[in-house]
C-alpha atoms as a PDB file:
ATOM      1  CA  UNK A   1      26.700 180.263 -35.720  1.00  0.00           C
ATOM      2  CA  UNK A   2      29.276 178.292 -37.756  1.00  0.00           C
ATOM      3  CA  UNK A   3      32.902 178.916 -36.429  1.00  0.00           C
ATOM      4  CA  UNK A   4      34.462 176.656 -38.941  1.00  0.00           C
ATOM      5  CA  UNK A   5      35.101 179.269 -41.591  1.00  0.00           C
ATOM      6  CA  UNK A   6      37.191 181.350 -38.701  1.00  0.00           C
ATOM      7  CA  UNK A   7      39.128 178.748 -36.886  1.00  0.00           C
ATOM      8  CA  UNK A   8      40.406 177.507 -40.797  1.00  0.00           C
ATOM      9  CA  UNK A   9      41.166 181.423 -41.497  1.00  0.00           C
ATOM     10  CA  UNK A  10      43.108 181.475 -38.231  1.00  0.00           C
ATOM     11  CA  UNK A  11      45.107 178.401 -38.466  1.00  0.00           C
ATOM     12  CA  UNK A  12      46.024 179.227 -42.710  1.00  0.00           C
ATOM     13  CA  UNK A  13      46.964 182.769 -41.222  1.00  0.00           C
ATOM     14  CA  UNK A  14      49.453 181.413 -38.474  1.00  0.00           C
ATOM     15  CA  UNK A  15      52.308 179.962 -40.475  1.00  0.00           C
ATOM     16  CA  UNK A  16      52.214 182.482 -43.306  1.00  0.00           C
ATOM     17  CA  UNK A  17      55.914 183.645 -42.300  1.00  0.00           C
ATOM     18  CA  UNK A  18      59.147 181.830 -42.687  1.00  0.00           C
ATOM     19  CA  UNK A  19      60.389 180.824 -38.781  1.00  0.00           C
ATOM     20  CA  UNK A  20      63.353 182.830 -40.268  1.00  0.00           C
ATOM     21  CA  UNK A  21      61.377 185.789 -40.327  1.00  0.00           C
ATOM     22  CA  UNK A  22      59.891 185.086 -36.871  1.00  0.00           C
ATOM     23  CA  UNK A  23      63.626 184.512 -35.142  1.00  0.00           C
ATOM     24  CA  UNK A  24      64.622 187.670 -36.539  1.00  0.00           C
ATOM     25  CA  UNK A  25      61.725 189.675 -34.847  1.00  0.00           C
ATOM     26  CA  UNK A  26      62.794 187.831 -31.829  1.00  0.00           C
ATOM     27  CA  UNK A  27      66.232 188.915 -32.279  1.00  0.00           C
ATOM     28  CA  UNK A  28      64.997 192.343 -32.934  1.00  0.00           C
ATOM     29  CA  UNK A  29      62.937 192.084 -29.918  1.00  0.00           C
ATOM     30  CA  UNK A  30      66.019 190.989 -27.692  1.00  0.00           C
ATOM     31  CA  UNK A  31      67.749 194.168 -28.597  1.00  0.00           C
ATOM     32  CA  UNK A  32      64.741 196.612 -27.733  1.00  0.00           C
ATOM     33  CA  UNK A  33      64.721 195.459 -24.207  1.00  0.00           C
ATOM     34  CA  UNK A  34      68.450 195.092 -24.326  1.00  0.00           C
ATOM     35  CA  UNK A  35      68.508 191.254 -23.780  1.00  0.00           C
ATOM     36  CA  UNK A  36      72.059 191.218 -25.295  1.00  0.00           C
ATOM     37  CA  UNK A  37      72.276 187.181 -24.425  1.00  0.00           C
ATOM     38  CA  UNK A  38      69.112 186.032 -26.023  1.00  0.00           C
ATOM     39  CA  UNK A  39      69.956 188.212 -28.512  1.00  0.00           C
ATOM     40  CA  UNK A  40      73.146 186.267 -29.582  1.00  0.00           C
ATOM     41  CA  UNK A  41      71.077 182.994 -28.957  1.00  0.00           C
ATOM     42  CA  UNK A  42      69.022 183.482 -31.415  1.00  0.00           C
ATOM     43  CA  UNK A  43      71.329 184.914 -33.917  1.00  0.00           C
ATOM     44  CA  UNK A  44      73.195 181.991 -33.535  1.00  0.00           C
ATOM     45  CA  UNK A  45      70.166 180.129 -34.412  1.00  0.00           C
ATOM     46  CA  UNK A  46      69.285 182.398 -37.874  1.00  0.00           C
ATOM     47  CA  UNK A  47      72.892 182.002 -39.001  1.00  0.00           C
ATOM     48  CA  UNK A  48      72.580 177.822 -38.359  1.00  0.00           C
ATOM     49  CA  UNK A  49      69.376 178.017 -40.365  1.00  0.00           C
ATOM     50  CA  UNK A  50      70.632 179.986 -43.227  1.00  0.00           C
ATOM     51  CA  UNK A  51      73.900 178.042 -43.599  1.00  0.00           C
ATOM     52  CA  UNK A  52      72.251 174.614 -43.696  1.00  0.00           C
ATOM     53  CA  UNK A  53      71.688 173.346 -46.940  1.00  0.00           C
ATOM     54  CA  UNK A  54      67.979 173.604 -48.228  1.00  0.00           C
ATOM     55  CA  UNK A  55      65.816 172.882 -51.313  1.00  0.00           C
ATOM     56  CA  UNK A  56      63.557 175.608 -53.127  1.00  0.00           C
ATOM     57  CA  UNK A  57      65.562 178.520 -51.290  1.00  0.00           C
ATOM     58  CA  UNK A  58      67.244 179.795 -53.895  1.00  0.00           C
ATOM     59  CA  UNK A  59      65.303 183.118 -54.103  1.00  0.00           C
ATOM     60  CA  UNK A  60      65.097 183.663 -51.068  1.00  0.00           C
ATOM     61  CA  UNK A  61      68.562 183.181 -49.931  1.00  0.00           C
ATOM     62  CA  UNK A  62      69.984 186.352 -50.597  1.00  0.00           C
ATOM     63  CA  UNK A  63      67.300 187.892 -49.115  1.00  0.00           C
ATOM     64  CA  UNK A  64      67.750 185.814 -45.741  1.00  0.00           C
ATOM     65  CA  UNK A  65      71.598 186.234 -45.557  1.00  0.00           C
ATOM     66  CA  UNK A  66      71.030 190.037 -46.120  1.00  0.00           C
ATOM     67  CA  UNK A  67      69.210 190.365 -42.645  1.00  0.00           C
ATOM     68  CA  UNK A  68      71.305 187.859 -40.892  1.00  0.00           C
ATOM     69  CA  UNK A  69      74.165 190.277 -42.020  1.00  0.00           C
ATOM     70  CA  UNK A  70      71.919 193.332 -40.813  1.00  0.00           C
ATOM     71  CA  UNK A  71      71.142 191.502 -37.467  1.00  0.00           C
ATOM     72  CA  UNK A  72      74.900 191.016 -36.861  1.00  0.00           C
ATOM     73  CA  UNK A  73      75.810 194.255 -37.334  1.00  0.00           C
ATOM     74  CA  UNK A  74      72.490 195.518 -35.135  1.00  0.00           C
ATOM     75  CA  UNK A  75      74.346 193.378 -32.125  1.00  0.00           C
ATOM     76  CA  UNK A  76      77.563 194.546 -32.726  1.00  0.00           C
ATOM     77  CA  UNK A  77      76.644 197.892 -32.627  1.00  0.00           C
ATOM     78  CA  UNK A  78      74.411 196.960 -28.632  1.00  0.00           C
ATOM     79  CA  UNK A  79      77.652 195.938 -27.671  1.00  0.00           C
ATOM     80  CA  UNK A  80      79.809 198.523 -28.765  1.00  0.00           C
ATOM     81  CA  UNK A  81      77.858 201.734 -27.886  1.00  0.00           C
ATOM     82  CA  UNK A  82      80.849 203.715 -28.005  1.00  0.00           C
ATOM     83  CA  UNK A  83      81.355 203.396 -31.630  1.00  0.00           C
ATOM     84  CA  UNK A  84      78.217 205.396 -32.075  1.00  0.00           C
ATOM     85  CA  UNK A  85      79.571 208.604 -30.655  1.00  0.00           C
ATOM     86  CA  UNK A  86      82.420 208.934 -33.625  1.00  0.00           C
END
């Protein structure tokens, strides 16, 4: 049997998100298990990669600076359970 067909299927399939996408699932993933430092890490990360200046983004940007808005917020609200109960 051929395996050729799969392993090219495999490797096209594993960089069909943006590594934008993929830090904010890690960021996402930081605050389900309460990680509150890698968290910020990698939010610090997402907002270098959205601010730097880059070609063929232009779609996309508002988009991307949408969630890295969300995201903030997201953190600010794991630190600040308290503002929840108002």
């Amino acid at each position: 049997m051929n395996e050729q067909p799969i392993r090219l299927h495999v490797a096209s399939q594993r960089y069909t998100r943006r590594l934008s996408d993929k830090m904010l699932i890690a960021f996402h993933q930081a605050c389900d298990q309460g990680d509150v430092e890698v968290a910020r890490c990698l939010l610090d990360v997402l907002a270098y990669m959205v601010h730097r200046p880059l070609a063929g983004l232009e779609g996309r940007e508002r988009r991307i600076k949408e969630s890295l808005v969300a995201a903030y917020e997201r953190l600010w609200q794991l630190l600040h359970p308290e503002a929840r109960e108002c």
